[in-house]
N, C-alpha and C. Protein backbone atom coordinates (compact mmCIF):
# COMPACT_ATOMS: atom_id res chain seq x y z
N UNK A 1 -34.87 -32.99 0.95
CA UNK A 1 -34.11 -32.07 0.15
C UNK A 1 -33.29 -31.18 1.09
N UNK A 2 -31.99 -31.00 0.72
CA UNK A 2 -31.43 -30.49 1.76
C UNK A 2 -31.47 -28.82 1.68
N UNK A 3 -31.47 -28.01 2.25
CA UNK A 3 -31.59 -26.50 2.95
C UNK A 3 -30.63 -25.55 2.77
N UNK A 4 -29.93 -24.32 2.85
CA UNK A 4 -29.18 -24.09 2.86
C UNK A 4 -29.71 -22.25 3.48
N UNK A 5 -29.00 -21.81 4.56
CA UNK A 5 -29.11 -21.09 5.13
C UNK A 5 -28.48 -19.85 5.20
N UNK A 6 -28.38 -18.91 4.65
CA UNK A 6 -26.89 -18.04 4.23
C UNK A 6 -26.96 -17.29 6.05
N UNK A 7 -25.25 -17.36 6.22
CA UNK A 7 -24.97 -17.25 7.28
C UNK A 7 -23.64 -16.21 7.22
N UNK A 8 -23.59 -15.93 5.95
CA UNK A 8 -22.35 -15.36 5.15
C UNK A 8 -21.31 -15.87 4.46
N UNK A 9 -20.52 -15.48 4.28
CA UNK A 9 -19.65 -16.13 2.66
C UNK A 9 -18.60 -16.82 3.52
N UNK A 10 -19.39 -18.15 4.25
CA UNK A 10 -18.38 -19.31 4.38
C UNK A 10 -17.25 -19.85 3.60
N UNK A 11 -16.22 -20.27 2.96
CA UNK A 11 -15.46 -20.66 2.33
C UNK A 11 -15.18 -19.72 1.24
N UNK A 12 -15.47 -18.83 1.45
CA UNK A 12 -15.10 -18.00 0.12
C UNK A 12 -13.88 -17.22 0.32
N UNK A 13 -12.84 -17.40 1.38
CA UNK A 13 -11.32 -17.10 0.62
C UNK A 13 -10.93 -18.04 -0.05
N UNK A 14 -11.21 -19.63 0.43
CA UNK A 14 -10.31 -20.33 -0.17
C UNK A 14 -11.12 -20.25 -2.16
N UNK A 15 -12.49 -20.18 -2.13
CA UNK A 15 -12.88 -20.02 -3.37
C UNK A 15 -12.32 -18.53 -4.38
N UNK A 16 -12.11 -17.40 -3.42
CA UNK A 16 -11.56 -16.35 -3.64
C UNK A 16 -10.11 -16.74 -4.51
N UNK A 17 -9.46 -17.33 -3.60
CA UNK A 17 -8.43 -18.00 -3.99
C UNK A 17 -8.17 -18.64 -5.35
N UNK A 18 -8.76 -19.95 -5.13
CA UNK A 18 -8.93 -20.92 -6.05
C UNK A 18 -9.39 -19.80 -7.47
N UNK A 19 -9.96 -18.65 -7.73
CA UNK A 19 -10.53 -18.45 -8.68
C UNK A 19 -9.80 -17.64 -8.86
N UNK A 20 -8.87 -16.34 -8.26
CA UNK A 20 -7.73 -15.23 -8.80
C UNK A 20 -6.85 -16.70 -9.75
N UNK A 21 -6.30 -17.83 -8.96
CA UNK A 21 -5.69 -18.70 -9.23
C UNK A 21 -5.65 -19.12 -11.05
N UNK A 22 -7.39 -19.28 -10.98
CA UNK A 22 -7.83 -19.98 -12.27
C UNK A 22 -7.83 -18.81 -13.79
N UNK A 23 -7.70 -17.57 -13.46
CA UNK A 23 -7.85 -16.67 -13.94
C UNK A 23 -6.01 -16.47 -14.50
N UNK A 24 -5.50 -16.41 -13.45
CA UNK A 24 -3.96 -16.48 -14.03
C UNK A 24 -3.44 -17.53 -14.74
N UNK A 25 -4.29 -18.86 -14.67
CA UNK A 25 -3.65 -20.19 -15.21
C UNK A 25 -4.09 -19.68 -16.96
N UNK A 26 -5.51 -18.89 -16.86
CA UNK A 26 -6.07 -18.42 -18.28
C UNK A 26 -5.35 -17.45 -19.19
N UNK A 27 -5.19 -16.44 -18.43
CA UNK A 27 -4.44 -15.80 -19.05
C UNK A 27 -3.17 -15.94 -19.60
N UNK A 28 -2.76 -17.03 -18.92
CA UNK A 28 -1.16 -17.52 -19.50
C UNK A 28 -1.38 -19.09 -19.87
N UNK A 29 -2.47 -19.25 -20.24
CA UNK A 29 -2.89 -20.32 -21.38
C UNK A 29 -2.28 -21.89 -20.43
N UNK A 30 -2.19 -21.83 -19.02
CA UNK A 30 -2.07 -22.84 -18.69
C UNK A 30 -3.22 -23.90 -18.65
N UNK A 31 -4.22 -23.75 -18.46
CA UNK A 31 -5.32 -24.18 -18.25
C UNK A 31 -6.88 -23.25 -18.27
N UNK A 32 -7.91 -24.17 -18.43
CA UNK A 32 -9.16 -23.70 -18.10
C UNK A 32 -9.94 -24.15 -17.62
N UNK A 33 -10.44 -23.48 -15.96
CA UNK A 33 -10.60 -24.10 -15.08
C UNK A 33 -12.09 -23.44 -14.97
N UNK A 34 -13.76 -23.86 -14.58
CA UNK A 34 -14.62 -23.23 -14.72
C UNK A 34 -15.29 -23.52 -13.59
N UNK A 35 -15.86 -22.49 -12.40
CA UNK A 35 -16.08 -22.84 -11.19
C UNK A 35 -17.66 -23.57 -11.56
N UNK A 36 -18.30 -24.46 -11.45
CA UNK A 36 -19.61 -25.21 -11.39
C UNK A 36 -20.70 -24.20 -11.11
N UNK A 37 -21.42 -23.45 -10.86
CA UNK A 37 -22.51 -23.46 -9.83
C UNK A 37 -23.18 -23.78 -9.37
N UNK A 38 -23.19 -24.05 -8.12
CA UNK A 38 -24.58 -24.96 -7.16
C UNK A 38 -26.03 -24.84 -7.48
N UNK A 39 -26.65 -25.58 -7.83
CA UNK A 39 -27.93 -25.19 -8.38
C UNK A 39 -29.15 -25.01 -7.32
N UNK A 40 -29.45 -23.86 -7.13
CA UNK A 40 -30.45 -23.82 -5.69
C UNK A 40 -31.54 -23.29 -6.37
N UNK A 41 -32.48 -23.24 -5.38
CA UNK A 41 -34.28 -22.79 -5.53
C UNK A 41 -34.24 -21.50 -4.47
N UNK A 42 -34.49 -20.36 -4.98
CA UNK A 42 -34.51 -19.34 -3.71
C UNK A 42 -35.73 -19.36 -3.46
N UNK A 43 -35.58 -19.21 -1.85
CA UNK A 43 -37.00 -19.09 -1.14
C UNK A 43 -37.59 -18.19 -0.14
N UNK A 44 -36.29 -17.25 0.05
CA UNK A 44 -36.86 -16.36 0.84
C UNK A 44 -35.14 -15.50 0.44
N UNK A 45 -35.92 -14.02 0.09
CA UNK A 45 -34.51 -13.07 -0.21
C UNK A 45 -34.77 -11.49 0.27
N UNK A 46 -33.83 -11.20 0.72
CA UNK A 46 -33.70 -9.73 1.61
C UNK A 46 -34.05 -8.56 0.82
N UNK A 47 -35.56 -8.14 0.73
CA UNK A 47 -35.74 -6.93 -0.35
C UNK A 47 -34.57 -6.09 -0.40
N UNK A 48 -34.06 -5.58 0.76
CA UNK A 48 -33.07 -4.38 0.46
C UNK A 48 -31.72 -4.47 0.09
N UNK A 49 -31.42 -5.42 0.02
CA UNK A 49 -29.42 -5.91 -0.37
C UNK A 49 -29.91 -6.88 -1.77
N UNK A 50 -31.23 -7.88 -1.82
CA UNK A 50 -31.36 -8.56 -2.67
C UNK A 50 -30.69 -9.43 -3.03
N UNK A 51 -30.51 -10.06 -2.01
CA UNK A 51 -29.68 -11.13 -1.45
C UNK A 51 -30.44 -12.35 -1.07
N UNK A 52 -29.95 -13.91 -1.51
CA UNK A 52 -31.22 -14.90 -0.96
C UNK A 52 -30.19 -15.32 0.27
N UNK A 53 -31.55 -15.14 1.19
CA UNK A 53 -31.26 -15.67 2.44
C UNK A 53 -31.91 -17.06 3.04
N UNK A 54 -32.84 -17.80 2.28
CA UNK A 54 -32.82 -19.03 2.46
C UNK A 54 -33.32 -19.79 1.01
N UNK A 55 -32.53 -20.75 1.02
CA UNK A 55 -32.77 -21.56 -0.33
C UNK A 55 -32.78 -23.12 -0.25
N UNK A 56 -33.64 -23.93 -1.19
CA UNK A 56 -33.21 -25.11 -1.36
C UNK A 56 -32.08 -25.53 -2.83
N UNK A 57 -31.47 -26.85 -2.33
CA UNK A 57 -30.82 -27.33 -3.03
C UNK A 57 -31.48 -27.77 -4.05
N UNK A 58 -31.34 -27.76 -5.35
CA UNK A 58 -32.19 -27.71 -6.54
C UNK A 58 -31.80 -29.99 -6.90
N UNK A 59 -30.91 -30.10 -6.98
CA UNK A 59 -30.42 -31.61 -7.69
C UNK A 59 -28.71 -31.60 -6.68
N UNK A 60 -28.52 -32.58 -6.54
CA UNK A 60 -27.37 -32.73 -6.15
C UNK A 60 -25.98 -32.48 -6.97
N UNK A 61 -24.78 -31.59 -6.41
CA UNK A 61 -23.87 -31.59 -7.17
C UNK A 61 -22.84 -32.03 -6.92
N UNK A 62 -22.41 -31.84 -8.74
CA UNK A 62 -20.88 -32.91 -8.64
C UNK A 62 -19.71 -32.22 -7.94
N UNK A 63 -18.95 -32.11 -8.49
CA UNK A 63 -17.90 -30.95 -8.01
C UNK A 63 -18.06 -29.67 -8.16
N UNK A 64 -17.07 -29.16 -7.93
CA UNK A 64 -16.68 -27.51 -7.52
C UNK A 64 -16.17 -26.69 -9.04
N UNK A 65 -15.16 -27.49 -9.46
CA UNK A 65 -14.36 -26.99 -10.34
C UNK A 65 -14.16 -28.18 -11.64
N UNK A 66 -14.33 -27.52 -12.88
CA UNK A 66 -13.79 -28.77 -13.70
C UNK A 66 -13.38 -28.10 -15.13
N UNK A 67 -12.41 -28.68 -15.98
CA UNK A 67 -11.75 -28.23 -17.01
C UNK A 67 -10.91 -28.69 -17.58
N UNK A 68 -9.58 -28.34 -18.00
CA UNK A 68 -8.39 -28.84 -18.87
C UNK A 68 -7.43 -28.03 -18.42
N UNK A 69 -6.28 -28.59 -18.21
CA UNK A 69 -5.02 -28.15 -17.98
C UNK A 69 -4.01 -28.71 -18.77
N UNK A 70 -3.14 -28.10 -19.50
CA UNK A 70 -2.19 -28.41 -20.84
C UNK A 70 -3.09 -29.78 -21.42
N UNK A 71 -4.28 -29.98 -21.71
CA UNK A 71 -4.83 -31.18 -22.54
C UNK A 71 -5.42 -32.33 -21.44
N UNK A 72 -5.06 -32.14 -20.50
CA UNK A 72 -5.46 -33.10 -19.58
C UNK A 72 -7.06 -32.98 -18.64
N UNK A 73 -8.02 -33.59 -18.27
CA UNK A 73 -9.03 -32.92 -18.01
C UNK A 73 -9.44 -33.09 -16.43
N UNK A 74 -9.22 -32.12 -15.50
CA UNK A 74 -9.15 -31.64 -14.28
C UNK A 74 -10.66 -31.42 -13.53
N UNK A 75 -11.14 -32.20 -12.47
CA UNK A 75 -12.25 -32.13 -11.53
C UNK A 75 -11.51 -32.05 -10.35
N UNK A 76 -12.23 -31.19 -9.24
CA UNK A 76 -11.82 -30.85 -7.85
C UNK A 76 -12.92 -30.42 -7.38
N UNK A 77 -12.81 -30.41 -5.74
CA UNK A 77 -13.70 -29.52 -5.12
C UNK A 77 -12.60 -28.82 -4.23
N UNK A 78 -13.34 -27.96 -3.56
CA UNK A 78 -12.61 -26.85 -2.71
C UNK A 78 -13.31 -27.39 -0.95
N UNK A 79 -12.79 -27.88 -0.60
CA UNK A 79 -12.91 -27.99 1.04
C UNK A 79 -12.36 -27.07 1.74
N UNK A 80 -12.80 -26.51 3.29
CA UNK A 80 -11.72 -25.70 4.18
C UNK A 80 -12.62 -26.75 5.89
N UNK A 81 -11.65 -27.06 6.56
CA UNK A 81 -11.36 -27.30 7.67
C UNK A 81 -10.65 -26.61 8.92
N UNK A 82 -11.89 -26.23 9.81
CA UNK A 82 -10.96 -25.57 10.70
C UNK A 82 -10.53 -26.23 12.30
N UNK A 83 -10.42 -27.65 11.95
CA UNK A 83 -10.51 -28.50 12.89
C UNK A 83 -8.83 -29.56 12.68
N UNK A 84 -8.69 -30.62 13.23
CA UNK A 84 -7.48 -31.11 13.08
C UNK A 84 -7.78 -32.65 12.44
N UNK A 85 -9.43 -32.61 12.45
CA UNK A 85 -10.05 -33.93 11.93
C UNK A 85 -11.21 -33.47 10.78
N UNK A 86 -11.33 -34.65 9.81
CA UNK A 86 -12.41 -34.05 8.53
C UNK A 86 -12.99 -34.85 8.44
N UNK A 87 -14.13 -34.70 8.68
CA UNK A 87 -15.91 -35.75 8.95
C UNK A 87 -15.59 -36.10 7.00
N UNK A 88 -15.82 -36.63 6.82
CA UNK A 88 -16.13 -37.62 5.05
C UNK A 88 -17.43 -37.77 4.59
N UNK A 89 -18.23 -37.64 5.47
CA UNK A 89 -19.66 -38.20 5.23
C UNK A 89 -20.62 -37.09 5.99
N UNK A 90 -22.29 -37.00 5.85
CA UNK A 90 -23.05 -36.60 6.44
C UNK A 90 -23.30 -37.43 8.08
N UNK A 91 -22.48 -37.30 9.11
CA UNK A 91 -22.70 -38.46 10.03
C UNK A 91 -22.82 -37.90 11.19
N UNK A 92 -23.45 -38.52 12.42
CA UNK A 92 -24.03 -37.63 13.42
C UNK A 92 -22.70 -36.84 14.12
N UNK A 93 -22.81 -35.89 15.07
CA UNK A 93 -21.71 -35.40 15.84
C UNK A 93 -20.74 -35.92 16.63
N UNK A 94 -21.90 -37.02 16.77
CA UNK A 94 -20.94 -37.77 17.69
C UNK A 94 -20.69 -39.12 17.50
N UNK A 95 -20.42 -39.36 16.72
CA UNK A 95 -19.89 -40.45 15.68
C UNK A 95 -18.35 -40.03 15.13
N UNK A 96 -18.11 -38.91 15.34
CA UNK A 96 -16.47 -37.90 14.50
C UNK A 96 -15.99 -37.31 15.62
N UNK A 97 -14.58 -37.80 15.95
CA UNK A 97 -13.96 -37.08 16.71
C UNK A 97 -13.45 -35.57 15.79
N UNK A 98 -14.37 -34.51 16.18
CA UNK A 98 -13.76 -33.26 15.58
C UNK A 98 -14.56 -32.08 16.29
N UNK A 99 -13.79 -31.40 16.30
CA UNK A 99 -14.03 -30.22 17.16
C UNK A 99 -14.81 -28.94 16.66
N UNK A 100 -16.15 -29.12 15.77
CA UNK A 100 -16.67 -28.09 15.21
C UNK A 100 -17.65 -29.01 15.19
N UNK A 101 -18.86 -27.99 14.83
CA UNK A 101 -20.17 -27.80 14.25
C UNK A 101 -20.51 -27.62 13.08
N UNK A 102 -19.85 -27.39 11.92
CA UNK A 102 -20.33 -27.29 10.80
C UNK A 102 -20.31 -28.42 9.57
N UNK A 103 -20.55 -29.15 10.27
CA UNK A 103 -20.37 -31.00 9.39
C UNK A 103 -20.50 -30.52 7.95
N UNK A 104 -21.72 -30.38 7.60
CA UNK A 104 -22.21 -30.13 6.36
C UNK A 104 -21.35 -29.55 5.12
N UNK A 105 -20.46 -28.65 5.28
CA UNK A 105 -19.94 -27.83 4.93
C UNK A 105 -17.77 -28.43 4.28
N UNK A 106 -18.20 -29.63 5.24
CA UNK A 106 -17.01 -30.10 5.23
C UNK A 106 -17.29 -31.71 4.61
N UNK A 107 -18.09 -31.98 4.28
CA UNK A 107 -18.46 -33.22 4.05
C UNK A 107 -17.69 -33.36 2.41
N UNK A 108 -17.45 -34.80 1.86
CA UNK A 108 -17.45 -35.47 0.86
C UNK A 108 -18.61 -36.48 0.85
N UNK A 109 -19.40 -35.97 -0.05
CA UNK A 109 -20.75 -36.91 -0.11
C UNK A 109 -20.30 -37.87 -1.31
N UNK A 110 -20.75 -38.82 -1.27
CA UNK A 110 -21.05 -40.40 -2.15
C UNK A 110 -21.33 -39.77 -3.32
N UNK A 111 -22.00 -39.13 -3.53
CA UNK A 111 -22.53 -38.18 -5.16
C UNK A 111 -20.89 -37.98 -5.79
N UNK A 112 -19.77 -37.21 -4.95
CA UNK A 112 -18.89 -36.49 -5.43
C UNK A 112 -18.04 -37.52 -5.66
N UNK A 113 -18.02 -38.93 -4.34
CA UNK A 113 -16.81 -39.77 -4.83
C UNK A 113 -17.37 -40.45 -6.21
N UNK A 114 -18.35 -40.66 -6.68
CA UNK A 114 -18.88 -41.43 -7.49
C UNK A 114 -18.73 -40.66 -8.80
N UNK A 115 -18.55 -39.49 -8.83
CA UNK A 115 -17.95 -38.40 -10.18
C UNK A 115 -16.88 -38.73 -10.47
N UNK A 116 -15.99 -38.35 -9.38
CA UNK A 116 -15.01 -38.38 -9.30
C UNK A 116 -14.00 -39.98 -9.53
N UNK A 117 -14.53 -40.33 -9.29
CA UNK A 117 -14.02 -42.19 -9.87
C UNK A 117 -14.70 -42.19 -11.25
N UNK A 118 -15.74 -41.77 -11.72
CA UNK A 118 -16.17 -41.71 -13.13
C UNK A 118 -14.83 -41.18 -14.10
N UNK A 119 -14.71 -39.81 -13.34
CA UNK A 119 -14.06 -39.33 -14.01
C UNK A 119 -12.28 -39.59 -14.36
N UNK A 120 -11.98 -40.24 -13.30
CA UNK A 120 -10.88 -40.36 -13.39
C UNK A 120 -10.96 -42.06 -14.18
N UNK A 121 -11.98 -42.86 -13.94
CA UNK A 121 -12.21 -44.12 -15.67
C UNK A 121 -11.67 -43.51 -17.05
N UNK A 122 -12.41 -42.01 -17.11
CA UNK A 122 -12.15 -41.09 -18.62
C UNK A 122 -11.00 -41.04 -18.46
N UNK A 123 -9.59 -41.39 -17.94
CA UNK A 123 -8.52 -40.57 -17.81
C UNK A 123 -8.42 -39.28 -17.32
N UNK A 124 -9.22 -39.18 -16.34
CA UNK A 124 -9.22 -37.31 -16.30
C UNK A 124 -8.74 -37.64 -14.47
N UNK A 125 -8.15 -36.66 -13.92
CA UNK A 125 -7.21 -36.24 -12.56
C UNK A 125 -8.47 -35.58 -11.94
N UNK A 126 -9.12 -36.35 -10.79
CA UNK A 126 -10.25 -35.59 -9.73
C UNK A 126 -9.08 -35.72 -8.97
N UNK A 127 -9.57 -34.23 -8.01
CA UNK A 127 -8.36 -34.12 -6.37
C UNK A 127 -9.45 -33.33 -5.72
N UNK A 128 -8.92 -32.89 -4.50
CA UNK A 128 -9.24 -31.61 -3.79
C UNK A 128 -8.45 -30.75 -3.17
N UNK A 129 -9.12 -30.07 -3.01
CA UNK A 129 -8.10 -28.89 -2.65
C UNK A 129 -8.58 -28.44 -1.06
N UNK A 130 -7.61 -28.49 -0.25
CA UNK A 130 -8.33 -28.71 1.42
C UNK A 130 -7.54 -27.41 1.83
N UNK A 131 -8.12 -26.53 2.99
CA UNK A 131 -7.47 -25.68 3.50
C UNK A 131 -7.73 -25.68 4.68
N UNK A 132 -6.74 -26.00 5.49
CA UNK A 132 -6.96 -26.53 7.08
C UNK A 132 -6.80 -24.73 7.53
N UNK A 133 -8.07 -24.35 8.02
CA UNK A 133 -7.60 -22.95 8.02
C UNK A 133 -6.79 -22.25 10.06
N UNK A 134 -7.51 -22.91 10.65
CA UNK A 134 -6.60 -22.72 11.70
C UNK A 134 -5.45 -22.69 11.35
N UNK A 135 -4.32 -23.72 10.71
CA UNK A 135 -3.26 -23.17 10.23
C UNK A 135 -2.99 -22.92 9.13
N UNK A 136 -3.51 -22.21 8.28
CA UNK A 136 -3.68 -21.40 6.69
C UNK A 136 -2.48 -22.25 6.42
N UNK A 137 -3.03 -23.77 5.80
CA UNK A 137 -2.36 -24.61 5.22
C UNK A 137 -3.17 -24.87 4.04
N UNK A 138 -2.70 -25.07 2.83
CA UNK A 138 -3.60 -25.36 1.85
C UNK A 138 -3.23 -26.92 1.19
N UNK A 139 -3.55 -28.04 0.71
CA UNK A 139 -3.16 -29.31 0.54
C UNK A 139 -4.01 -29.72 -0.87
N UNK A 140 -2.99 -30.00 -1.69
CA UNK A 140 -3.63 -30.87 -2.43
C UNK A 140 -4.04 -32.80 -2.17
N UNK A 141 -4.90 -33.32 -2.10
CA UNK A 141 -5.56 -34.16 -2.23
C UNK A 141 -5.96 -35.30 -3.06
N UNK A 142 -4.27 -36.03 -3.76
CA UNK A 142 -4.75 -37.16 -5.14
C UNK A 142 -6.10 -37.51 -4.91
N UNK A 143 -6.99 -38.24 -5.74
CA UNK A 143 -7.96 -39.16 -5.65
C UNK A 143 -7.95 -40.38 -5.16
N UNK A 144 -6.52 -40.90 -5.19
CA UNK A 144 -6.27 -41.96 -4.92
C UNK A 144 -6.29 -41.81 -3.23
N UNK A 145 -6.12 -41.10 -2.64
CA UNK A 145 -5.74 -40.66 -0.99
C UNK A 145 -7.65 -40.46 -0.54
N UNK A 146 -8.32 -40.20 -0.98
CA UNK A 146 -9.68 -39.57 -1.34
C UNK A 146 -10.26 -41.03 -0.96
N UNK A 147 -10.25 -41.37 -2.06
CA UNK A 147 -10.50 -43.10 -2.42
C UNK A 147 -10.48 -44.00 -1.10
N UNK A 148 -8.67 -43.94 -1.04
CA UNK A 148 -8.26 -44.71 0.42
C UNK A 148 -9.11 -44.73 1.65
N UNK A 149 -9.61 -43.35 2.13
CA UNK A 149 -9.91 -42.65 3.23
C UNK A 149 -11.55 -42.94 3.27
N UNK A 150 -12.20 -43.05 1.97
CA UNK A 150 -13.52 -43.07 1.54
C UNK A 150 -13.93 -44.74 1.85
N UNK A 151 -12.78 -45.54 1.04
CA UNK A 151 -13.48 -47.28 1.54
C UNK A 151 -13.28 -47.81 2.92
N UNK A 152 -11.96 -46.86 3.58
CA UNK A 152 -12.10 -46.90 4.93
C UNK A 152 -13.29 -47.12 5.98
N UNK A 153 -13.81 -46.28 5.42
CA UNK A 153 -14.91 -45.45 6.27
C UNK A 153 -16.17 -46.59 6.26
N UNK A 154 -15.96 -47.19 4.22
CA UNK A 154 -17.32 -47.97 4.03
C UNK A 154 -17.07 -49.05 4.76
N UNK A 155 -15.59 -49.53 4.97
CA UNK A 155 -15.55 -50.74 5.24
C UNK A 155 -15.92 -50.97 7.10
N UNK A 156 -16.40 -49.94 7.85
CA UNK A 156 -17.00 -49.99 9.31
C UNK A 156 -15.53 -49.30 10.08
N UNK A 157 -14.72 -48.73 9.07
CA UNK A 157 -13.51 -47.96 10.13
C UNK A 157 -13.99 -45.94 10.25
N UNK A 158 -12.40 -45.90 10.55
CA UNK A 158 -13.06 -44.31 11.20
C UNK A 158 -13.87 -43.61 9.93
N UNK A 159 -14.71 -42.58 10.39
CA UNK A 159 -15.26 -41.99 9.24
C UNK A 159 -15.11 -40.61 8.86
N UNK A 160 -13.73 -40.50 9.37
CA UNK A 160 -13.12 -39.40 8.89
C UNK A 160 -11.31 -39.38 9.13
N UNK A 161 -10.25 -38.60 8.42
CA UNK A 161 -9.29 -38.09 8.37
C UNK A 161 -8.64 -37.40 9.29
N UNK A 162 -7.65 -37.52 9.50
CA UNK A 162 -7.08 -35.98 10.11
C UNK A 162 -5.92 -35.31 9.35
N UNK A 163 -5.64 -34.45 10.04
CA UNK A 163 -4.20 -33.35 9.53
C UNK A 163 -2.92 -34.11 9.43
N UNK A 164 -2.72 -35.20 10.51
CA UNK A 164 -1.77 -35.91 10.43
C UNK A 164 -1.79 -37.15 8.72
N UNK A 165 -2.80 -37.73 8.62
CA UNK A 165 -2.66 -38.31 7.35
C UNK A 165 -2.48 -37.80 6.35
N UNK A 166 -2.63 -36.52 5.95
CA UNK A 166 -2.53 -35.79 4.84
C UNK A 166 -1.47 -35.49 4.56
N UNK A 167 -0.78 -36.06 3.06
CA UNK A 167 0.23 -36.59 2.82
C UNK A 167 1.12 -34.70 2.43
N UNK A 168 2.12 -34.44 3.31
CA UNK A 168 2.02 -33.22 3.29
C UNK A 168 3.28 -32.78 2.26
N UNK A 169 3.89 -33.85 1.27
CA UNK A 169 4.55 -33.36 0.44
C UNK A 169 3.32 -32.69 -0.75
N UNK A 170 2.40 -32.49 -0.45
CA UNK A 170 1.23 -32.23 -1.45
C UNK A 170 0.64 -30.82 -1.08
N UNK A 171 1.59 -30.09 -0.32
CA UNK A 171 0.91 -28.87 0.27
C UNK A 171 1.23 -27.82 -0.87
N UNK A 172 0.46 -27.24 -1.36
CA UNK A 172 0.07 -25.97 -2.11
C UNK A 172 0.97 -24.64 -1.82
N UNK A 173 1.47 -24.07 -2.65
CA UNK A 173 2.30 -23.01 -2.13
C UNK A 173 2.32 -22.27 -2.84
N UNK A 174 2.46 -20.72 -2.63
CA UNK A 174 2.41 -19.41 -3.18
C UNK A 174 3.47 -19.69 -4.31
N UNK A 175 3.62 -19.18 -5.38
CA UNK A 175 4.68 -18.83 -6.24
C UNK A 175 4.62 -18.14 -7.84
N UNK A 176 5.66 -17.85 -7.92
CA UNK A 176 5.34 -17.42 -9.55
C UNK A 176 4.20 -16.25 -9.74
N UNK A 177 3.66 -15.36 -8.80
CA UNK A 177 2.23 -14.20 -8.74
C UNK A 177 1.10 -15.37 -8.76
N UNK A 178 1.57 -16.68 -8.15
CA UNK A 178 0.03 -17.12 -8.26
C UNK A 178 -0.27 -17.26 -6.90
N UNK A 179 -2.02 -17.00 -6.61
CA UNK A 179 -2.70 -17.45 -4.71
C UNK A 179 -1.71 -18.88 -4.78
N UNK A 180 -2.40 -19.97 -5.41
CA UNK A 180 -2.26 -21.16 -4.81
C UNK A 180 -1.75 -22.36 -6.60
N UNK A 181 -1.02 -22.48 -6.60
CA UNK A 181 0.14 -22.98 -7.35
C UNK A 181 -0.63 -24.47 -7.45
N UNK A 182 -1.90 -24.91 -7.68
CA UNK A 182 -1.63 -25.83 -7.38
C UNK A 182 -1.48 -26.74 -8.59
N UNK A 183 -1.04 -26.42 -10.04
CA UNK A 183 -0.71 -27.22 -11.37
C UNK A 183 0.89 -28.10 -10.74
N UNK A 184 1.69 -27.69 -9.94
CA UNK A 184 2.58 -27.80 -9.43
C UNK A 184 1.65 -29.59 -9.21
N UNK A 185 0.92 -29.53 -8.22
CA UNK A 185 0.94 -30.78 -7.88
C UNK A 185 0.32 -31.97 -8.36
N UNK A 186 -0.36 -31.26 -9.14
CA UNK A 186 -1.39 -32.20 -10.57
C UNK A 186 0.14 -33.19 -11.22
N UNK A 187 0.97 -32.25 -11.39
CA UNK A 187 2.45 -32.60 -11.77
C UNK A 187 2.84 -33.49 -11.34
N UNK A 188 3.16 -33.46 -9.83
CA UNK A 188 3.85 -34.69 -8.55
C UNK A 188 3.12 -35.64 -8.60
N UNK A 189 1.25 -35.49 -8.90
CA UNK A 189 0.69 -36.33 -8.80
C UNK A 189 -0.06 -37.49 -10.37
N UNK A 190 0.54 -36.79 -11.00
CA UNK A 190 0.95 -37.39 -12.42
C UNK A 190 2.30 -38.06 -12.66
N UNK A 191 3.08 -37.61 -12.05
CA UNK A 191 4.38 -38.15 -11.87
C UNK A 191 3.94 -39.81 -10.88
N UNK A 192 3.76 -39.49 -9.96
CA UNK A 192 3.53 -40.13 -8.91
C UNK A 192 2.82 -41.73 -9.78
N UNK A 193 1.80 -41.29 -10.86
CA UNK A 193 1.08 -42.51 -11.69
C UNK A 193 1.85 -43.10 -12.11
N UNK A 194 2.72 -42.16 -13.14
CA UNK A 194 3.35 -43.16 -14.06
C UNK A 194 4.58 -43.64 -13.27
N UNK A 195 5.08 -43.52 -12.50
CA UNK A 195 6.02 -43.73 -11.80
C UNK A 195 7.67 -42.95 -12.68
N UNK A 196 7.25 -42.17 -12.41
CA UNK A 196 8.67 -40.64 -12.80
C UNK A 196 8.93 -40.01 -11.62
């Protein structure tokens, strides 16, 4: 069962983000987007802040984010990378050319691609949302690119991505009072299906 160690609020601009984001898509009736919560077991918590400081993972989870946008039904997770390469899998250190320590954190586990291809059978748009944060780049992520990168890996090739493959007409951008715009690319990448 896997562990989880609070070390402080890892990824939580880009979740910061992602959620001012989801809140403006609501209020102006673009969508409704509902962050998941991770389901943990607390096991040890800081009497005085009351805060859990070590927990287990309760069941494995699917994604991050899931909902409807103008009728259409939307799964994502929220990744951040602060490296120029993205490990895909739980795999040793030195098996991934990448320049960090925090594998775990950056991983796409088999649980999520396996939702996520479910979900997109229903007709429904899984992506992710990646934020290479050394250079506060934010990227959207078709499924189909996800997919690509994922049978790669099964088929005995590299087992991870870099900054250079990431198809960068798909980058996320401020606009309109929103963090991160990213209905914009659900768009390109709906376009992109039907061929428009």
């Amino acid at each position: 069962m896997a562990a989880w160690n609070s070390r402080g609020l890892r990824g939580s601009t880009l979740e910061d983000y992602i959620n001012m984001t989801n809140e403006k898509y609501l209020a102006n009736h673009l969508g409704l987007i509902q962050k998941i919560p991770t389901p943990i077991t607390p096991i040890r918590m800081n009497k005085e802040t009351k805060q859990i400081t070590l927990a287990y993972f309760g069941q494995k989870s699917t994604v991050d984010y899931i909902g409807a946008v103008q009728g259409i039904p939307v799964c994502f997770d929220a990744k951040e990378c602060s490296a120029q390469t993205f490990p895909l899998a739980n795999i040793h250190p030195h098996q991934v050319e990448c320049a960090t320590d925090t594998f775990s954190i950056h991983n796409i586990h088999e649980h999520q691609i396996n939702f996520m291809k479910e979900f997109e059978l229903q007709d429904g748009i899984s992506f992710i949302i990646l934020y290479f944060s050394t250079r506060d780049e934010f990227y959207y992520m078709p499924f189909s690119d996800i997919i690509t990168f994922w049978e790669r890996a099964a088929n005995g090739g590299r087992k991870s991505f870099t900054y250079d493959e990431v198809d960068k007409s798909y980058r996320i951008n401020h606009g309109k009072g929103i963090m991160l715009h990213y209905l914009e690319m659900i768009q390109k990448d709906i376009n992109e299906r039907t061929g428009e």
